[in-house]
C-alpha atoms as a PDB file:
ATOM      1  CA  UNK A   1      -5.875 -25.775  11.191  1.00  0.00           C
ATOM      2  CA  UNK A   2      -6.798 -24.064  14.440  1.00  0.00           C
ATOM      3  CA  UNK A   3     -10.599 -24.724  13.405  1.00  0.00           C
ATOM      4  CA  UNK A   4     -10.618 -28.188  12.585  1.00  0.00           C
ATOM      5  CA  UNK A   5     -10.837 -29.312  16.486  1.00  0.00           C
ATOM      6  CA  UNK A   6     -13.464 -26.711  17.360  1.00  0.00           C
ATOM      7  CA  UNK A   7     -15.488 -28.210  14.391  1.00  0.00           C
ATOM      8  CA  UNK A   8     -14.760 -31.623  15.553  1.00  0.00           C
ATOM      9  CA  UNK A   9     -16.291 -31.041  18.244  1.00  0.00           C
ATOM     10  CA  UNK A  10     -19.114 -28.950  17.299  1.00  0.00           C
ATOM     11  CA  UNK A  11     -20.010 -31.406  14.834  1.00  0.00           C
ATOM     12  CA  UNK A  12     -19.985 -34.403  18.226  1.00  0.00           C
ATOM     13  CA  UNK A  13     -22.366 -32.054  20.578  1.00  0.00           C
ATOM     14  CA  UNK A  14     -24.444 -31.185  17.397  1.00  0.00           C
ATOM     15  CA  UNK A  15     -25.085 -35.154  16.833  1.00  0.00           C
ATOM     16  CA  UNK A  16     -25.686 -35.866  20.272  1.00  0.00           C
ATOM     17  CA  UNK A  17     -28.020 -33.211  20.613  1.00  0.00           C
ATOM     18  CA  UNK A  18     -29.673 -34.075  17.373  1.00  0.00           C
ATOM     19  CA  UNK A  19     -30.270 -37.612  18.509  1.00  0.00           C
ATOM     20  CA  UNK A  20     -31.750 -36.413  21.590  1.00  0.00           C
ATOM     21  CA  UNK A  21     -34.000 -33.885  19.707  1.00  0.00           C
ATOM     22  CA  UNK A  22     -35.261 -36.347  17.783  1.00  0.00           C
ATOM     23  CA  UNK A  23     -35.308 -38.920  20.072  1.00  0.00           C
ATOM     24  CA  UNK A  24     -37.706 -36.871  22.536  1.00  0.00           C
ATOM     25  CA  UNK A  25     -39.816 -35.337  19.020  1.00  0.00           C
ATOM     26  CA  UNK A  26     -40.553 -39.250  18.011  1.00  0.00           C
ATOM     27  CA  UNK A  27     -41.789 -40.941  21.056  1.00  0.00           C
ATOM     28  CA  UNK A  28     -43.735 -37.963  21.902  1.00  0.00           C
ATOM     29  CA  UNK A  29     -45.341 -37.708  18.321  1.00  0.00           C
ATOM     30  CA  UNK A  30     -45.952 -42.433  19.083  1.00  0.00           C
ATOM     31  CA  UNK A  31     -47.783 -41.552  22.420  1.00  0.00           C
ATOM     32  CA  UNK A  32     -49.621 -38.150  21.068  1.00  0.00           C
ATOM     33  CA  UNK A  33     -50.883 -41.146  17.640  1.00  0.00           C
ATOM     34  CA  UNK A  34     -51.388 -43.813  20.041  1.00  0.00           C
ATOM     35  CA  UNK A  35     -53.537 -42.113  22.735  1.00  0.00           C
ATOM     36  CA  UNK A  36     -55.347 -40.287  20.199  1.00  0.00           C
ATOM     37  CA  UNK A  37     -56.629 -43.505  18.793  1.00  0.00           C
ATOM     38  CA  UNK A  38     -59.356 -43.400  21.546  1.00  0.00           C
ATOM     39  CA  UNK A  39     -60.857 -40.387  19.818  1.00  0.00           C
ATOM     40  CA  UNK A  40     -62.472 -42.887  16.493  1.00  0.00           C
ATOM     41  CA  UNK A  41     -61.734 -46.210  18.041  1.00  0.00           C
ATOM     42  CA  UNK A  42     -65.052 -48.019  18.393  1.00  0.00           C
ATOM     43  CA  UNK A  43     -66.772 -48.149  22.390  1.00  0.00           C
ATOM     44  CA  UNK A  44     -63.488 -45.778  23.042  1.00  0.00           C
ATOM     45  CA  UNK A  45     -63.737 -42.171  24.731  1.00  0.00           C
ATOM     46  CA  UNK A  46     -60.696 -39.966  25.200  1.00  0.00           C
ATOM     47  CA  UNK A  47     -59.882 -38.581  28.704  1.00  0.00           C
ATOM     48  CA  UNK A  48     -60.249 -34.928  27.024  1.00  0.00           C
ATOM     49  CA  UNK A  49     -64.384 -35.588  26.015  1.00  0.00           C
ATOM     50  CA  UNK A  50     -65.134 -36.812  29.397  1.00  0.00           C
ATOM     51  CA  UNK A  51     -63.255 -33.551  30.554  1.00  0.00           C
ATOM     52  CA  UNK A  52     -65.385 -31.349  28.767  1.00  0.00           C
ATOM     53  CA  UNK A  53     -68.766 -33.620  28.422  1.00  0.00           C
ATOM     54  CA  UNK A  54     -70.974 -30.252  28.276  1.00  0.00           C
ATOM     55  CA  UNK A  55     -69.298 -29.612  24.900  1.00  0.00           C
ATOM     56  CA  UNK A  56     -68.613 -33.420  24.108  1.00  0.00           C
ATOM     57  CA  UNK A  57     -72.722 -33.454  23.129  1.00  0.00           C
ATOM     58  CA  UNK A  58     -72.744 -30.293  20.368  1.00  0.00           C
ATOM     59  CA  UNK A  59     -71.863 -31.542  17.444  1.00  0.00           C
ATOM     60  CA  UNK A  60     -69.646 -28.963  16.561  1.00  0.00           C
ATOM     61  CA  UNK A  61     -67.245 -28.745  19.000  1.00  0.00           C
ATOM     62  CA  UNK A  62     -66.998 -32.122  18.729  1.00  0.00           C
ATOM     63  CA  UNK A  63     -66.233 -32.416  15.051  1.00  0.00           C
ATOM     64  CA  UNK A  64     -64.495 -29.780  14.948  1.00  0.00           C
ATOM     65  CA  UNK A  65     -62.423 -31.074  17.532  1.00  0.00           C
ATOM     66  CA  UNK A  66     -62.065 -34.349  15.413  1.00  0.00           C
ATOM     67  CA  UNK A  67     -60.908 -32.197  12.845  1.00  0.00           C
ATOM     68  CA  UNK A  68     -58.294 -30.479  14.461  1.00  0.00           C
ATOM     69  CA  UNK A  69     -56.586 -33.849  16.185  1.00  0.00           C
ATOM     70  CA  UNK A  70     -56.821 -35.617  12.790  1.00  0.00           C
ATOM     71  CA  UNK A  71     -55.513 -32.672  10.934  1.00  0.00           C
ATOM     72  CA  UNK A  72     -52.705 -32.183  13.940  1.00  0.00           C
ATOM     73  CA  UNK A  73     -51.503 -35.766  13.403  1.00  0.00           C
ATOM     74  CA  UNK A  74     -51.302 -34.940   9.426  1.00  0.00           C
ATOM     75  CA  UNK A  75     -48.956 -32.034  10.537  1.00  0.00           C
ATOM     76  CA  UNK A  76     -47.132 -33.197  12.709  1.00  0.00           C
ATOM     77  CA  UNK A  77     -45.947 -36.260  10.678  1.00  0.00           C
ATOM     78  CA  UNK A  78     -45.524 -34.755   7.147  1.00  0.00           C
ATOM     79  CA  UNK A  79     -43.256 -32.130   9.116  1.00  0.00           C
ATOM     80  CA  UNK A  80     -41.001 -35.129  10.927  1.00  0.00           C
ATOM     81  CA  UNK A  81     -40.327 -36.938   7.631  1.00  0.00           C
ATOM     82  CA  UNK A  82     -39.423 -33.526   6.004  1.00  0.00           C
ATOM     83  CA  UNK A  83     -36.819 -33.137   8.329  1.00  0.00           C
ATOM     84  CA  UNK A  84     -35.050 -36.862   6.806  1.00  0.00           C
ATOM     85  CA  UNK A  85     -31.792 -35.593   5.444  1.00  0.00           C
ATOM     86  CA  UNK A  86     -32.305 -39.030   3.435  1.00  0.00           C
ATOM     87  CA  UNK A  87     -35.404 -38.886   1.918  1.00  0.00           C
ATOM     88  CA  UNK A  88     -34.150 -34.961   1.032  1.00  0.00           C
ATOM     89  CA  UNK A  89     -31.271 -36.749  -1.027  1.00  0.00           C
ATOM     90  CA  UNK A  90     -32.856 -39.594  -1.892  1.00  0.00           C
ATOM     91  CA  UNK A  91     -36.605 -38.237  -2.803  1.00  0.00           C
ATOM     92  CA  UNK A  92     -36.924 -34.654  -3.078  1.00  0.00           C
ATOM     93  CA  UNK A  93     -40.242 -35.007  -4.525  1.00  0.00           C
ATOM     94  CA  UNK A  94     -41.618 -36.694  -2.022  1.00  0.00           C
ATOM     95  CA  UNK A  95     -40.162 -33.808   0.402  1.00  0.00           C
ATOM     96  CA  UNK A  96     -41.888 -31.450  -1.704  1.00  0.00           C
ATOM     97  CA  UNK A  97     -45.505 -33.625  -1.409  1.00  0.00           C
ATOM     98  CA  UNK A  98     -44.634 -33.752   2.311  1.00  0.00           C
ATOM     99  CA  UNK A  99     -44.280 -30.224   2.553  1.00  0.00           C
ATOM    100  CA  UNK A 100     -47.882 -29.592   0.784  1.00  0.00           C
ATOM    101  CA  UNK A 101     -49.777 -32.252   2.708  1.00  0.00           C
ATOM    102  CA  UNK A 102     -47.948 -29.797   5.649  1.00  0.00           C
ATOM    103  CA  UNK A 103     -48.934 -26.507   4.376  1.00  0.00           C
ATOM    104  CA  UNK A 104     -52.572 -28.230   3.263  1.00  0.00           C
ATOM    105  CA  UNK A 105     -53.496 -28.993   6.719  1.00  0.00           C
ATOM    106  CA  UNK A 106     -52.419 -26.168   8.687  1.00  0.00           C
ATOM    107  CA  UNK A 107     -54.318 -23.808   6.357  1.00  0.00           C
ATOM    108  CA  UNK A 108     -57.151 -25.795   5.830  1.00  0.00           C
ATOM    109  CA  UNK A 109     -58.060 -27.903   9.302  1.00  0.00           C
ATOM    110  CA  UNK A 110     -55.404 -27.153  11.768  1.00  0.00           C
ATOM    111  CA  UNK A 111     -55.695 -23.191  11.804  1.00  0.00           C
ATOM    112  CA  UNK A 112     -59.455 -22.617  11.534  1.00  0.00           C
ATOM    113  CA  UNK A 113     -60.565 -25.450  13.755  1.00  0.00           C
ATOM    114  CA  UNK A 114     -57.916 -24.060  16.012  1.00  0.00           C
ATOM    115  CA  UNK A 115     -59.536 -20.613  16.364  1.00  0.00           C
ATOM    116  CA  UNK A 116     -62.790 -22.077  16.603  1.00  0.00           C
ATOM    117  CA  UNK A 117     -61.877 -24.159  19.590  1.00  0.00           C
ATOM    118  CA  UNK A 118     -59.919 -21.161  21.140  1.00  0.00           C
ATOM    119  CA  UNK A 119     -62.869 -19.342  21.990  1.00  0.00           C
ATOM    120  CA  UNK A 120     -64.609 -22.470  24.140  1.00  0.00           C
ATOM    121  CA  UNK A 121     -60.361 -23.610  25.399  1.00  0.00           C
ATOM    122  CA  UNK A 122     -59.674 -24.823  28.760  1.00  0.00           C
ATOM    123  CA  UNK A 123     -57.581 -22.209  31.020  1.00  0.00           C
ATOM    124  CA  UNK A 124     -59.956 -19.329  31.024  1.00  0.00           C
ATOM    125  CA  UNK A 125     -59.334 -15.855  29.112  1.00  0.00           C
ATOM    126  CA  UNK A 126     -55.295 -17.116  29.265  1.00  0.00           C
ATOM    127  CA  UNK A 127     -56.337 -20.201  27.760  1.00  0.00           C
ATOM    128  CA  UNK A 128     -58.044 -18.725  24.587  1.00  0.00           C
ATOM    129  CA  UNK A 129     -55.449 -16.116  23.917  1.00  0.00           C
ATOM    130  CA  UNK A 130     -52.880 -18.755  24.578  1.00  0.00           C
ATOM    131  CA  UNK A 131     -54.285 -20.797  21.313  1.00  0.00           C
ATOM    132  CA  UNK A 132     -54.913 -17.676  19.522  1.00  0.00           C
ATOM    133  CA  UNK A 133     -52.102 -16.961  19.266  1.00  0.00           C
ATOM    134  CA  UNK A 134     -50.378 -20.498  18.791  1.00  0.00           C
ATOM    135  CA  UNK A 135     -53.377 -20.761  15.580  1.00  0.00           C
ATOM    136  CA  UNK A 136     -52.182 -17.429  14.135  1.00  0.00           C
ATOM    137  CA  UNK A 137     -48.417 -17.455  14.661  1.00  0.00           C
ATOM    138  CA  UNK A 138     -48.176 -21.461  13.215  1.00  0.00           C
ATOM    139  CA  UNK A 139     -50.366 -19.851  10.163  1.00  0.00           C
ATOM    140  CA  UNK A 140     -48.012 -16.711   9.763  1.00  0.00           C
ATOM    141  CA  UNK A 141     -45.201 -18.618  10.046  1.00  0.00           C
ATOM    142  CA  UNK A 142     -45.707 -20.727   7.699  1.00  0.00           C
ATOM    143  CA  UNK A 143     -47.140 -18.184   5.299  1.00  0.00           C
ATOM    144  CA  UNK A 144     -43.656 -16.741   5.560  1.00  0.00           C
ATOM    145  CA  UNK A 145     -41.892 -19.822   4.452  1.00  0.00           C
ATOM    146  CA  UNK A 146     -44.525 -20.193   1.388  1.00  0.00           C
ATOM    147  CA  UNK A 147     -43.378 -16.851   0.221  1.00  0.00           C
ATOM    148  CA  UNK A 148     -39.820 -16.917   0.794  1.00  0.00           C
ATOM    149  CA  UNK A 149     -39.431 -20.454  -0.837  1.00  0.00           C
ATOM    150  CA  UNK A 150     -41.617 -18.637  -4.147  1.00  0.00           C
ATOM    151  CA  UNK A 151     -38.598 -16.219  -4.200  1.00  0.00           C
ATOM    152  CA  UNK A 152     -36.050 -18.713  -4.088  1.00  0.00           C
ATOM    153  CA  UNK A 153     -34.453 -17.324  -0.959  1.00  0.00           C
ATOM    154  CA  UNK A 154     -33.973 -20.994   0.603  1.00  0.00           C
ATOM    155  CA  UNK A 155     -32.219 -20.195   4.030  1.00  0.00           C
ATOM    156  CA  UNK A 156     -35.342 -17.808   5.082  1.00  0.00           C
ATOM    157  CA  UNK A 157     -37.613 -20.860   4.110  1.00  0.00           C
ATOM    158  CA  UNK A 158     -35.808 -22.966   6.216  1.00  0.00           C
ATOM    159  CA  UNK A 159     -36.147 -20.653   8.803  1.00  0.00           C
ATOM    160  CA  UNK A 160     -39.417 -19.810   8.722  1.00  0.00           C
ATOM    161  CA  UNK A 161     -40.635 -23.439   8.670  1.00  0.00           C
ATOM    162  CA  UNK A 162     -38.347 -24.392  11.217  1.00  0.00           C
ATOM    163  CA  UNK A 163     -40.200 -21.571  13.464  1.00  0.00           C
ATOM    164  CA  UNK A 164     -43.749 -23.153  12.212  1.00  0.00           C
ATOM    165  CA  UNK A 165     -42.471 -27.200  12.978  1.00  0.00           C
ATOM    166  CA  UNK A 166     -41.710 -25.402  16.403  1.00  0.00           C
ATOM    167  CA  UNK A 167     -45.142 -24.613  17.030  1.00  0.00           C
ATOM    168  CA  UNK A 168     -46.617 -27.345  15.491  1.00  0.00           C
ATOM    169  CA  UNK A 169     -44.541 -29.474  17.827  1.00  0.00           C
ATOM    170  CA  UNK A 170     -46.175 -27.352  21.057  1.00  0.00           C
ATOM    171  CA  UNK A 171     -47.972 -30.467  21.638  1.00  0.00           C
ATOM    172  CA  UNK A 172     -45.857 -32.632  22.498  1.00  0.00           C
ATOM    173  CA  UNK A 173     -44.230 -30.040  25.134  1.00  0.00           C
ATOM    174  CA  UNK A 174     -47.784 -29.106  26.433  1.00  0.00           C
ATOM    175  CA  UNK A 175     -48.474 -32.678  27.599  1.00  0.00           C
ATOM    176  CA  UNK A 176     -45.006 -33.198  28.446  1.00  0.00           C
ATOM    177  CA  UNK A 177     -45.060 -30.124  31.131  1.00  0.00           C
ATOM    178  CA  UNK A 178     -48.160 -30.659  32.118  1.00  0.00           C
ATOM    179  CA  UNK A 179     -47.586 -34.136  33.941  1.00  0.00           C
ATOM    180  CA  UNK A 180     -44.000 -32.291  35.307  1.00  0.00           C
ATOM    181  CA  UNK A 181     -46.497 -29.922  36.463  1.00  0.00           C
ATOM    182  CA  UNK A 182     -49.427 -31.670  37.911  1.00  0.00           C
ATOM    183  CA  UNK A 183     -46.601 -33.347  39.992  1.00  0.00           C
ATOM    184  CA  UNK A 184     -45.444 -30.716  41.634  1.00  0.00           C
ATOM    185  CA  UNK A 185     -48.991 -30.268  42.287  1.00  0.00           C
ATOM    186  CA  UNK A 186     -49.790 -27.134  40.400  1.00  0.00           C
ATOM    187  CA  UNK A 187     -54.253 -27.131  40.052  1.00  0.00           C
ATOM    188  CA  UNK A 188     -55.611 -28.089  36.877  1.00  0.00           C
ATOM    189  CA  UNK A 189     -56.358 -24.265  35.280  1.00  0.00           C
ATOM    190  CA  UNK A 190     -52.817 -23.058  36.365  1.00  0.00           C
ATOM    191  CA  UNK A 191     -51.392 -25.820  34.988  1.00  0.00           C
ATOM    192  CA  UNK A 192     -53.316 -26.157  31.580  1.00  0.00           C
ATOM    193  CA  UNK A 193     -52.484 -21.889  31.502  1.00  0.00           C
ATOM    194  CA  UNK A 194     -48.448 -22.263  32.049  1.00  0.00           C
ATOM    195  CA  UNK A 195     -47.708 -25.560  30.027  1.00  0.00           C
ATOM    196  CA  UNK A 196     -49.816 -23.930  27.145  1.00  0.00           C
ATOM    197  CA  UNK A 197     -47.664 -20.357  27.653  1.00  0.00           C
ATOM    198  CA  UNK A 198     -44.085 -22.733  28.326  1.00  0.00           C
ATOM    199  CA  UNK A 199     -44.771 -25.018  25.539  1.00  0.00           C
ATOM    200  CA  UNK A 200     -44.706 -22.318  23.221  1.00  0.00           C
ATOM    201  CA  UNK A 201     -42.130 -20.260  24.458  1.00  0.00           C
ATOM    202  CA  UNK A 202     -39.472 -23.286  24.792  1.00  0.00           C
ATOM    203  CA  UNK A 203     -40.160 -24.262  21.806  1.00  0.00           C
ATOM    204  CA  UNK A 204     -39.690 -20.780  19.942  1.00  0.00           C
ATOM    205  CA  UNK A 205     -36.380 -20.779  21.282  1.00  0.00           C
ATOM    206  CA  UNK A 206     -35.221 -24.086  20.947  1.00  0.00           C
ATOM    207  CA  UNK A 207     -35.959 -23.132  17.457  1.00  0.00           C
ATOM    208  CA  UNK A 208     -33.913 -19.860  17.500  1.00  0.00           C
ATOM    209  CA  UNK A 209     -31.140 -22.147  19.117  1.00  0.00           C
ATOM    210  CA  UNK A 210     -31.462 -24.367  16.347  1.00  0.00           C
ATOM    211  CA  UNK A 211     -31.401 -21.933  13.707  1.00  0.00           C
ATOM    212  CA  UNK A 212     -27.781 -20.333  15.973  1.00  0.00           C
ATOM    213  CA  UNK A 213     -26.124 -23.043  15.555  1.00  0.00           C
ATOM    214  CA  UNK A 214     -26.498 -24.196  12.316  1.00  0.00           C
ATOM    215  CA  UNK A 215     -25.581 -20.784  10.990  1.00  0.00           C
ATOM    216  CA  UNK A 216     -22.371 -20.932  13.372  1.00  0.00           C
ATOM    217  CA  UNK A 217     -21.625 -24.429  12.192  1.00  0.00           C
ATOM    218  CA  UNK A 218     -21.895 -22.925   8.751  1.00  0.00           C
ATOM    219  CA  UNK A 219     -19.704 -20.162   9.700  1.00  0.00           C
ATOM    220  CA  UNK A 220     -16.818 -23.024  10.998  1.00  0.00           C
ATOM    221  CA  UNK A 221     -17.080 -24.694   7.912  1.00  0.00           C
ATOM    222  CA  UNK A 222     -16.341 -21.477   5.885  1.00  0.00           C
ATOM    223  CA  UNK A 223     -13.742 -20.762   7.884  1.00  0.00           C
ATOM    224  CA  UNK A 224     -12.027 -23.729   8.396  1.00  0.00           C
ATOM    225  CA  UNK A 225     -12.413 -23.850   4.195  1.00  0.00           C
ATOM    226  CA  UNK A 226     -10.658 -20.275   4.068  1.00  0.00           C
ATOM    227  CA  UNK A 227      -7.744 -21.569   6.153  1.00  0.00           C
ATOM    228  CA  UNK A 228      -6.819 -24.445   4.258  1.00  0.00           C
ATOM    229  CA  UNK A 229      -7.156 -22.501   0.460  1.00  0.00           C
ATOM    230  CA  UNK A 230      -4.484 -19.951   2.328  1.00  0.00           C
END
């Protein structure tokens, strides 16, 4: 019975932090759909083409670019209502659409209009390596979760995809340390280069934290299971 207060109040910190999680992942993912609107609304430019107006006029940056925020929206949502312990229960098929409409867009827009853009990014040499490797890491995770979920092996799925939502999610981090940045007042490339490099690495290992402590949960639950069958 030793375990049951430990779990108590694992399970209280785990919902507080959850609703602050999500909380935080929700309003960023309204202001990220919401300003984004100026990219197609009509008479509209977004702050980011007046930024870079040389590359605004080729058409391919600038469909490509189109591309890559429409397909980032698709990705980012389909991955938030995945995460809905009650649609998991209460429509596992449409968690399973979800989930392709998420694998669909990372493989087909988000990843190659993401390398494409690299090479022409903001931040310099930093900058392009920076989304390189975001591009190729949200691909290969992912790619990791396809095949473990083939084999049936559905904790390593879990994992994986938690480790791609975690990059996917980057943007909301990158434009949330980039106004704590420009505050402190950091210049423009330094800051663009460290709330690229932070966004990712925070959110790799909030993800790893994540991952911790639902295994340890799991492990208090066993245990406190074990102790009460003795």
């Amino acid at each position: 019975m030793s375990y049951l207060p430990q779990i108590l109040l694992n399970k209280k910190l785990t919902s507080i932090e959850s609703a602050l999680f999500w909380g935080i992942l929700y309003l960023g993912t309204g202001i990220i759909l919401w300003t984004s609107l100026d990219y197609f609304l009509p008479n509209t430019m977004h702050s980011f083409l007046f930024e870079r107006m040389e590359l605004t006029m080729q058409d391919w940056w600038r469909y490509t670019l189109y591309a890559h925020v429409i397909g980032g929206l698709t990705c980012l949502i389909s991955s938030l209502l995945q995460y809905s312990k009650i649609l998991l229960k209460r429509a596992p098929r449409v968690h399973k659409y979800l989930g392709h409409i998420y694998a669909l867009s990372i493989i087909t827009t988000v990843f190659p209009t993401g390398v494409a853009l690299s090479f022409v990014a903001k931040g310099g040499t930093s900058g392009m390596f920076g989304f390189l490797f975001l591009s190729f890491a949200t691909l290969a995770t992912l790619v990791l979760g396809m095949v473990a979920i083939f084999k049936r092996n559905i904790k390593s799925h879990q994992s994986w995809i938690t480790r791609s939502f975690a990059l996917v999610t980057t943007a909301i981090t990158f434009r949330t340390l980039q106004i704590l940045l420009s505050s402190l007042g950091i210049t423009a490339e330094t800051n663009y280069q460290l709330s690229l490099w932070l966004s990712i690495g925070i959110n790799l290992i909030l993800a790893e934290y994540y991952l911790y402590k639902s295994t340890n949960n799991h492990k208090l639950r066993a245990n406190k299971t074990n102790k009460l069958t003795q």
